[in-house]
Protein backbone atom coordinates (compact mmCIF):
# COMPACT_ATOMS: atom_id res chain seq x y z
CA UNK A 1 28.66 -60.40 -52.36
CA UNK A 2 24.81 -59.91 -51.95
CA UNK A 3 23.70 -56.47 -52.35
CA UNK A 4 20.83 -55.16 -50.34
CA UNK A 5 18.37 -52.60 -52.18
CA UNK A 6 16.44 -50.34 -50.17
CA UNK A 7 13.05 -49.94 -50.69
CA UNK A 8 11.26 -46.96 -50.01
CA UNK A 9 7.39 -47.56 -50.27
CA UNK A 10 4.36 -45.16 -48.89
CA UNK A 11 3.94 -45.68 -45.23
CA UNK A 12 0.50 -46.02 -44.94
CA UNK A 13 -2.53 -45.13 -47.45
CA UNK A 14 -6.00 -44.70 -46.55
CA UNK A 15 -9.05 -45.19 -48.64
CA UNK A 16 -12.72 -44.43 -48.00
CA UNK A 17 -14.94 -41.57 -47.67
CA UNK A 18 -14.98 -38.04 -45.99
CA UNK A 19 -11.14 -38.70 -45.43
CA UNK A 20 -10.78 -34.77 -46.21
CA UNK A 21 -12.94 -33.95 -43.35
CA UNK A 22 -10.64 -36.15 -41.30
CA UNK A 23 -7.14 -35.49 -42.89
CA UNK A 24 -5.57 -33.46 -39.87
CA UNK A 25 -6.77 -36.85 -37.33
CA UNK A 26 -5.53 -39.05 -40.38
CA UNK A 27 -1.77 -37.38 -40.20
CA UNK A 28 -1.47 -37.47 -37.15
CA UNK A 29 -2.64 -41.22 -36.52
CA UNK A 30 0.63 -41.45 -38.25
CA UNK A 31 2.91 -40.16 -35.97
CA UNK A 32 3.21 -37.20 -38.21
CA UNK A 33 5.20 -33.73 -36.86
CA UNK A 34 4.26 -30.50 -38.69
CA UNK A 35 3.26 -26.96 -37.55
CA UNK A 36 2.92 -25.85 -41.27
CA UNK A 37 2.13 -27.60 -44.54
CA UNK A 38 2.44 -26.45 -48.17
CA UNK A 39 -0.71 -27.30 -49.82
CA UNK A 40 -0.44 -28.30 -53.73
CA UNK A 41 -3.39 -27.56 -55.86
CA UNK A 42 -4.97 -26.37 -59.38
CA UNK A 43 -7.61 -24.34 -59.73
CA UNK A 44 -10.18 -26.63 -59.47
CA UNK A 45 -9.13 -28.22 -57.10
CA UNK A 46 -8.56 -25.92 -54.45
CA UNK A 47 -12.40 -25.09 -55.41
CA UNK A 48 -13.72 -28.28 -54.90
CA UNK A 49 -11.70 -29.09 -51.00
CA UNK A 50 -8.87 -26.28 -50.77
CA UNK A 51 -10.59 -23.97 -48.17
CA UNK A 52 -12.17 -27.78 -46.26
CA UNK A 53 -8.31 -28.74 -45.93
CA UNK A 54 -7.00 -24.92 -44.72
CA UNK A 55 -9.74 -24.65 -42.35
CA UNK A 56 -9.18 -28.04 -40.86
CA UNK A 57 -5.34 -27.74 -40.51
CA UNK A 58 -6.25 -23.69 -39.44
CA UNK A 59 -8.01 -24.73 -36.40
CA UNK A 60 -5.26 -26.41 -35.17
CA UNK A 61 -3.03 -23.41 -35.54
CA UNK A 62 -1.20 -24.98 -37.79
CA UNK A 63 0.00 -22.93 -40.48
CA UNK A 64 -0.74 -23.79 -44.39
CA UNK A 65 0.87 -22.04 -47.07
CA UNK A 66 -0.71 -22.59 -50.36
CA UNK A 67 0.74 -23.07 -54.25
CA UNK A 68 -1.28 -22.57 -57.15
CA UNK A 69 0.20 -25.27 -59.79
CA UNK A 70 -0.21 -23.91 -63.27
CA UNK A 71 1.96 -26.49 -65.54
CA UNK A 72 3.32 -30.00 -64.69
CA UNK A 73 6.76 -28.30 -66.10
CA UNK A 74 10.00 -27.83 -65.01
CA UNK A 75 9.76 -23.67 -64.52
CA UNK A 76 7.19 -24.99 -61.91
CA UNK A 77 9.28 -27.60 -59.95
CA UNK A 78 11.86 -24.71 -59.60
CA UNK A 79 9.21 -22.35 -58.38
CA UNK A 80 8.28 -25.23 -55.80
CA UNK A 81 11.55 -25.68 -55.05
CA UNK A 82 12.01 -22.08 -54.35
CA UNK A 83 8.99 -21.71 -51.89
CA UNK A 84 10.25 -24.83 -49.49
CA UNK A 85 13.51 -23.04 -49.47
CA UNK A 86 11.86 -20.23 -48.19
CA UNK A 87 9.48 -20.96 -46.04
CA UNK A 88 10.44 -23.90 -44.91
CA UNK A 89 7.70 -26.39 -44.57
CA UNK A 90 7.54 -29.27 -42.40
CA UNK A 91 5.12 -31.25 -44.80
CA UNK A 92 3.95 -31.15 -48.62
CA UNK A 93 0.29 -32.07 -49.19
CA UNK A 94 -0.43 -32.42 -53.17
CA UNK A 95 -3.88 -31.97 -53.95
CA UNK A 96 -5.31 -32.75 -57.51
CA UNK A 97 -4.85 -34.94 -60.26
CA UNK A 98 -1.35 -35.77 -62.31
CA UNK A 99 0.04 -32.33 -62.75
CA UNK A 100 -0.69 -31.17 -58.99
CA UNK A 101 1.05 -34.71 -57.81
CA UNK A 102 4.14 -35.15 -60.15
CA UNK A 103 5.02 -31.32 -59.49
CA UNK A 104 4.59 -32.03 -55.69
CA UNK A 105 6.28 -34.98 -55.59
CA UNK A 106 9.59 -33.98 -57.53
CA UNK A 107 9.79 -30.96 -55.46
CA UNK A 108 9.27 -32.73 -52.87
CA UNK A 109 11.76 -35.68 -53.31
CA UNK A 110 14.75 -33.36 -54.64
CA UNK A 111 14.33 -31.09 -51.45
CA UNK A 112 13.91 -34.56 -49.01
CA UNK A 113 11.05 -33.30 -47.38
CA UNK A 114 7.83 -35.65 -47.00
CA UNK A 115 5.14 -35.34 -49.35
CA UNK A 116 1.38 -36.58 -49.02
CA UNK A 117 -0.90 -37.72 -51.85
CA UNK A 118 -4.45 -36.50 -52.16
CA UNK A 119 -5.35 -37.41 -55.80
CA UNK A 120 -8.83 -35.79 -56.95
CA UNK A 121 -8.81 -38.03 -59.99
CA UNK A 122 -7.54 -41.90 -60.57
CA UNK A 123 -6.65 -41.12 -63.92
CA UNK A 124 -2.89 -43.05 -63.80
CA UNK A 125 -0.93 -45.08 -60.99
CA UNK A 126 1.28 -41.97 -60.49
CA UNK A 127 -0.79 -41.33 -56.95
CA UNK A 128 1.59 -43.91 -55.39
CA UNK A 129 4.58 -44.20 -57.58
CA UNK A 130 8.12 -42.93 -57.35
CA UNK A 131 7.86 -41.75 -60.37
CA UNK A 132 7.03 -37.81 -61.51
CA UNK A 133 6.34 -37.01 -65.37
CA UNK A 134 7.55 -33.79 -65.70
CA UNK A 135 6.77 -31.55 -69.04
CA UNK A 136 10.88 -31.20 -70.49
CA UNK A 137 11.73 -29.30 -73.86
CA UNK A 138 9.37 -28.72 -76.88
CA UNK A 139 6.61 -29.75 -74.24
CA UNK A 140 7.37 -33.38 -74.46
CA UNK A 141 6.93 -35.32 -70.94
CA UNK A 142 9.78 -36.73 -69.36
CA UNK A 143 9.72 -39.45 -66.26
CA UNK A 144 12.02 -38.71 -63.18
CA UNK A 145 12.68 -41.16 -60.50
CA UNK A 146 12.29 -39.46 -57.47
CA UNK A 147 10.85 -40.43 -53.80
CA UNK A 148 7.51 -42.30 -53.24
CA UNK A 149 5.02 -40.61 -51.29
CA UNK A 150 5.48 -40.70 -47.65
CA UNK A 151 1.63 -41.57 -47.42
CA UNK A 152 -1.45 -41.15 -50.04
CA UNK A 153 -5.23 -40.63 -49.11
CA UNK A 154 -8.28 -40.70 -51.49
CA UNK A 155 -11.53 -39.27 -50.38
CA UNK A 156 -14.09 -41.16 -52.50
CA UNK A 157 -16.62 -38.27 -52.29
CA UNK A 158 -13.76 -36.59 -53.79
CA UNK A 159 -13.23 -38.92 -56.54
CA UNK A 160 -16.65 -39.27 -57.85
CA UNK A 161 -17.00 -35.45 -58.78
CA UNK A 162 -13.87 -36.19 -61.20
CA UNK A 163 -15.11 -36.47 -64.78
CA UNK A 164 -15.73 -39.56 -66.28
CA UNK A 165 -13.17 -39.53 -68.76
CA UNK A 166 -10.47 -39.28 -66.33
CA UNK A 167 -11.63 -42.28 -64.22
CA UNK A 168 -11.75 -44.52 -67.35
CA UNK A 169 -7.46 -43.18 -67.98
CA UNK A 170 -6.67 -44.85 -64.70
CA UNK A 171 -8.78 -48.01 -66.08
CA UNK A 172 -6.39 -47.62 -69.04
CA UNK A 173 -3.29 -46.90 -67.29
CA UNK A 174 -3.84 -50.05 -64.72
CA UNK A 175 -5.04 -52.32 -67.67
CA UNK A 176 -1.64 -51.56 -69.49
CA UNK A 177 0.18 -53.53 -66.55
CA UNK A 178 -1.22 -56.78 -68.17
CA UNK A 179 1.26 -55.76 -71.61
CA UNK A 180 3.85 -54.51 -69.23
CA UNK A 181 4.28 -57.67 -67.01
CA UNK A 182 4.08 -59.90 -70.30
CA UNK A 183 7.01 -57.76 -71.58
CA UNK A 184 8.80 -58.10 -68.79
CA UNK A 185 8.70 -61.55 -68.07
CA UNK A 186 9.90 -62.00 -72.12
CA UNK A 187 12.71 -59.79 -71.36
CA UNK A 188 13.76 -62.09 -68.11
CA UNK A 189 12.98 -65.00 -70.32
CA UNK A 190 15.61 -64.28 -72.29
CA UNK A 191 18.31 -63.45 -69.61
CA UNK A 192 18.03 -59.72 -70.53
CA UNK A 193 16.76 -58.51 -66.70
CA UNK A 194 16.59 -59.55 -63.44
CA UNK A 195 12.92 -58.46 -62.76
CA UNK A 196 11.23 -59.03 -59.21
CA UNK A 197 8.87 -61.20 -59.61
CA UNK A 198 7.11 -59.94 -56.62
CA UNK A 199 6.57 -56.39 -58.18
CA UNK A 200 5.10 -57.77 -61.56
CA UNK A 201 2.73 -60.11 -59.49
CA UNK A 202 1.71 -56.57 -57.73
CA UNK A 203 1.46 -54.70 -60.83
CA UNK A 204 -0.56 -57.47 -62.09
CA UNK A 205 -2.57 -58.09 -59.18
CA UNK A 206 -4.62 -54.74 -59.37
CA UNK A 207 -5.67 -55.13 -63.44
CA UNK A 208 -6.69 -58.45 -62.69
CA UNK A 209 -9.05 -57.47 -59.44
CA UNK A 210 -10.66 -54.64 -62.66
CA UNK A 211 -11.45 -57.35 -64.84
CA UNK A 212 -13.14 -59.44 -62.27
CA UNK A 213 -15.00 -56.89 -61.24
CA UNK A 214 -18.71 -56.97 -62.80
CA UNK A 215 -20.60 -53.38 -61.77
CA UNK A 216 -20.75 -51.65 -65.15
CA UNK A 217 -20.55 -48.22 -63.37
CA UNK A 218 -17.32 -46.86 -63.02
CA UNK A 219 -18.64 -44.49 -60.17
CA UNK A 220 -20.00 -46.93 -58.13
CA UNK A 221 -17.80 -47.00 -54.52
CA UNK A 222 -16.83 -50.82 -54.64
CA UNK A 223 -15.34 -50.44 -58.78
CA UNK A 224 -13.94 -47.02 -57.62
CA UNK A 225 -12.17 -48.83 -54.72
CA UNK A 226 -10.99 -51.80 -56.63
CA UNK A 227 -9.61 -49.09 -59.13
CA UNK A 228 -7.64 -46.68 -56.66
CA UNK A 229 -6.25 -50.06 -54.65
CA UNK A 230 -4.86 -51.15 -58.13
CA UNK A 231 -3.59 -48.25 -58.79
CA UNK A 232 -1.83 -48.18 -55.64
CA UNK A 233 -0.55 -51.86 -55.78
CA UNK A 234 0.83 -50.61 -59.09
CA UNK A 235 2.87 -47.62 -57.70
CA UNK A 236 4.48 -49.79 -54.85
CA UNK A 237 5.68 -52.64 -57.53
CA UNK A 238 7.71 -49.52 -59.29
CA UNK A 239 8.70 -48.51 -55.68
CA UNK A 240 9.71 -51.81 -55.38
CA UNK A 241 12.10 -52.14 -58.24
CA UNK A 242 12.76 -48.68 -57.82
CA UNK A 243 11.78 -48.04 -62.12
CA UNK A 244 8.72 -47.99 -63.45
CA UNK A 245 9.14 -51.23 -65.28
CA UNK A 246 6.20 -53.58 -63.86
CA UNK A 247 4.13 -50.95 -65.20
CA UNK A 248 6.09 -50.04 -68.62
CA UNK A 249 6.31 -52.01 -71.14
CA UNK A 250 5.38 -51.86 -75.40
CA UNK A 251 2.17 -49.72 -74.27
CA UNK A 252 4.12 -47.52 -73.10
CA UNK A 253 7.25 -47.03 -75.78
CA UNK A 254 4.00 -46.33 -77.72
CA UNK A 255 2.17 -43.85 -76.03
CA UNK A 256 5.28 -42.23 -75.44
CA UNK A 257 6.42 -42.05 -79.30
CA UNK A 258 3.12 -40.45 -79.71
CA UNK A 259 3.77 -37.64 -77.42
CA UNK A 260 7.31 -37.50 -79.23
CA UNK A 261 5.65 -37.28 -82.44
CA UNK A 262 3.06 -35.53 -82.61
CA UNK A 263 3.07 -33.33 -79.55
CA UNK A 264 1.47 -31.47 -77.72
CA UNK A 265 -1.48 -33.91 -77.25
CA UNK A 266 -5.42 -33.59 -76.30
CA UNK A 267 -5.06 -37.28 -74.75
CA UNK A 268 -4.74 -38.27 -71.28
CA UNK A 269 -2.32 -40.70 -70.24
CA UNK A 270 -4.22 -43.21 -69.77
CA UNK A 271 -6.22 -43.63 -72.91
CA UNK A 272 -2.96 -43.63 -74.96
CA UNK A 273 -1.71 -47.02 -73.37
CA UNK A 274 -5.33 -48.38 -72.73
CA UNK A 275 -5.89 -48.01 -76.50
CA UNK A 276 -1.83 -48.76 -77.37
CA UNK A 277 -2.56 -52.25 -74.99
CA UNK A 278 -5.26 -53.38 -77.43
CA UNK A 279 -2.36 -53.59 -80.15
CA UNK A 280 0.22 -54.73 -77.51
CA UNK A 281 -1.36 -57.51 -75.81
CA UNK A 282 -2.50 -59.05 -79.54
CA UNK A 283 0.74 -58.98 -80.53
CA UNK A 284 1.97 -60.63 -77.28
CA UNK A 285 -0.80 -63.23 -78.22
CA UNK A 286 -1.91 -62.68 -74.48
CA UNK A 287 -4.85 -64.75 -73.62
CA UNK A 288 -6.25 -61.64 -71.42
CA UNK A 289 -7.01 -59.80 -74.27
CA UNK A 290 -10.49 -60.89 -74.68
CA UNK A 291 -11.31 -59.99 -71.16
CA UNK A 292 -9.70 -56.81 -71.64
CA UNK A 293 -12.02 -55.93 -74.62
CA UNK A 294 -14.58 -56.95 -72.15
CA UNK A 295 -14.04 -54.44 -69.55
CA UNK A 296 -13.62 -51.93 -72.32
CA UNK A 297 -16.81 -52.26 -73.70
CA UNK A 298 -18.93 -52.65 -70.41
CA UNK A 299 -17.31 -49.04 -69.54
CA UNK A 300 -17.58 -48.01 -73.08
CA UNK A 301 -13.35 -47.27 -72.62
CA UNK A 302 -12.25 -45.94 -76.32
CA UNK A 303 -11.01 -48.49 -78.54
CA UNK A 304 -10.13 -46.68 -81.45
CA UNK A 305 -6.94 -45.02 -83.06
CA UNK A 306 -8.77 -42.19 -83.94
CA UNK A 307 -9.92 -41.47 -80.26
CA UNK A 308 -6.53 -40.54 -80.17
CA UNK A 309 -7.10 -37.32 -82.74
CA UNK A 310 -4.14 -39.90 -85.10
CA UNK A 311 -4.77 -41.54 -88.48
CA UNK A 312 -3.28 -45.38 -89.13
CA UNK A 313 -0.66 -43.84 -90.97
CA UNK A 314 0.04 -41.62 -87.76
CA UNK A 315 -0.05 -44.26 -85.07
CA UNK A 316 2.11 -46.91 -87.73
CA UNK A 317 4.99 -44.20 -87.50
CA UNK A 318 4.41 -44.14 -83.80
CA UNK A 319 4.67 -47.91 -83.38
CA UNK A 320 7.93 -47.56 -86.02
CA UNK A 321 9.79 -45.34 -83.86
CA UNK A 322 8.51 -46.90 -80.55
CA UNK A 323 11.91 -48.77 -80.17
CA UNK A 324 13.97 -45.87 -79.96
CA UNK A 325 12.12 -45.30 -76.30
CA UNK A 326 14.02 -47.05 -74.02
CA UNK A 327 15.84 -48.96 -75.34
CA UNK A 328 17.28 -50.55 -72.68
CA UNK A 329 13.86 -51.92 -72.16
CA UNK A 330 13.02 -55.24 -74.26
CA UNK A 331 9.73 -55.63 -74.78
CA UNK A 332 7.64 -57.22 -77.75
CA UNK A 333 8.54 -54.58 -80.59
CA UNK A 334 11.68 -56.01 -80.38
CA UNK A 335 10.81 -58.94 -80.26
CA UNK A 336 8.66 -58.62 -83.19
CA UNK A 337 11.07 -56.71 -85.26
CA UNK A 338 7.82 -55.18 -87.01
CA UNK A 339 7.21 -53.69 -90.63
CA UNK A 340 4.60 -51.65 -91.75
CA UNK A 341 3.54 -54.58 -93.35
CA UNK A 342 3.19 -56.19 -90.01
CA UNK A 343 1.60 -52.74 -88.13
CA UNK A 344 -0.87 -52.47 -91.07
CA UNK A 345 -2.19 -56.27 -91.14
CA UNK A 346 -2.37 -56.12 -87.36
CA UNK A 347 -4.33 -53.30 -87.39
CA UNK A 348 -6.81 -55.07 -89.59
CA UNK A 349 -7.05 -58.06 -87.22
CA UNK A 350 -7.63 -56.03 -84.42
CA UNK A 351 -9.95 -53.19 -86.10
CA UNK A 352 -8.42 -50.80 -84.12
């Protein structure tokens, strides 16, 4: 008997510029019912388009209620959680970067009320993803499956006052879908998983649009658009397959031994598995590598271990103890079966 999955992606996204000048006319273009919102937001960000977003929701008498996000923890998903039960919200609108959005979106999803993605940053693919990484014990992140956003709009203008080292995480985070799709497609190679092939051409489809891409300046509209739309093709294959496993593979088991390891960590997300690819995708022998170091040195991404505040010794261990993440998940580590040996001669091939 054939069993039906049901997929749950955004319904609709919109990309351009001044879309926070607009976002009231944007909602509602959707056939969206609300007389008062929660708005999600840091610090910062409420700074840099928090009062824009009241005022324009304000003047429509609708109400907003506003939540300062301190921590992408779980103390504030309950205190999230607490506020939509009540005041009741019709709508949740997350504005920010990672923590604003995975805090939003759990709350969100475990209280089934819709939530809207404004990312002020395109540092990973979690602006479109079902997925929320969530700060668990001893400070070590944790991914929940929860419910995709209901819709997700970036503001360009918005984007480009992010700093630059954010931008180039989401160019690491999208780049990793090259290792993750090659893992993968090993693991359905050998019979171990069914894997849609439709959400790993998606996943893949967005890293490949960054490498073709030849303006050197991350800030520049066109790379920042070809950046957010792979980012967002990225978050619907994992809303496809309803895991994050288009975009998941060796890179990650890495990056996410190192935050087992060793933390809490300085790094963003998306320079661990940029630089954790590098290693990946030469073990995989993948013949994208080369265009990968490419990119990475045209926006001067980081390409070293130690941009990662680790030693060789450090980042061995975290390869060693990779395969205890996920294990379900068969990748090239296993594969491999690697010894230090192996880490350590690799290492010196690829002068990480």
């Amino acid at each position: 008997m054939a069993v039906s999955l049901k997929i749950e992606l955004p319904s609709f996204f919109e990309v351009g510029e001044n879309k926070i000048e607009k976002i009231f006319n944007i909602l509602k273009s959707h056939d969206l019912k609300f007389k008062h919102i929660l708005l999600m937001g840091d610090r910062k960000t409420f700074l840099i388009g928090g009062t824009p977003i009241s005022k324009n929701f304000q003047k429509e008498n609708i109400k907003v209620t506003r939540h300062l996000v301190t921590n992408s923890d779980e103390a504030n998903v309950m205190k999230v959680k607490r506020i939509i039960t009540r005041k009741t919200p019709d709508l949740i609108l997350g504005f920010g970067g990672g923590k604003v959005l995975d805090v939003a979106k759990l709350a969100a999803g475990e209280c089934k009320i819709k939530f809207i993605s404004i990312p002020t940053t395109l540092s990973n693919d979690g602006i479109s993803s079902p997925v929320s990484v969530i700060k668990g014990k001893n400070n070590i992140p944790v991914s929940h499956i929860t419910t995709a956003p209901y819709g997700v709009i970036v503001d360009i203008n918005i984007i480009k006052k992010a700093p630059i080292r954010h931008i180039k995480a989401g160019i690491g985070d999208l780049i990793s879908n090259l290792s993750a799709v090659f893992d993968a497609r090993l693991a359905r190679s050998k019979g171990l998983e069914k894997v849609n092939d439709t959400a790993l051409s998606l996943a893949e489809a967005g890293a490949l649009a960054l490498l073709e891409h030849k303006t050197d300046y991350i800030k520049d509209d066109d790379f920042l658009l070809t950046l957010t739309r792979g980012l967002i093709k990225s978050g619907f294959a994992m809303c496809i397959v309803g895991s994050s496993r288009p975009a998941s593979g060796s890179e990650h088991k890495i990056s996410h031994s190192i935050d087992h390891l060793y933390a809490p960590r300085k790094n963003l997300h998306g320079e661990q598995t940029g630089i954790a690819t590098l290693f990946t995708m030469a073990l995989q022998e993948n013949q994208l590598l080369h265009r990968v170091k490419t990119l990475y040195s045209r926006v001067s991404f980081p390409r070293k271990i130690r941009k990662l505040y680790l030693n060789k010794d450090q980042f061995i261990k975290a390869v060693i103890e990779a395969v205890k993440i996920r294990p379900d998940r068969y990748t090239i580590l296993e594969e491999k079966n690697l010894t230090r040996k192996d880490i350590i001669k690799l290492l010196q091939t690829t002068k990480l």
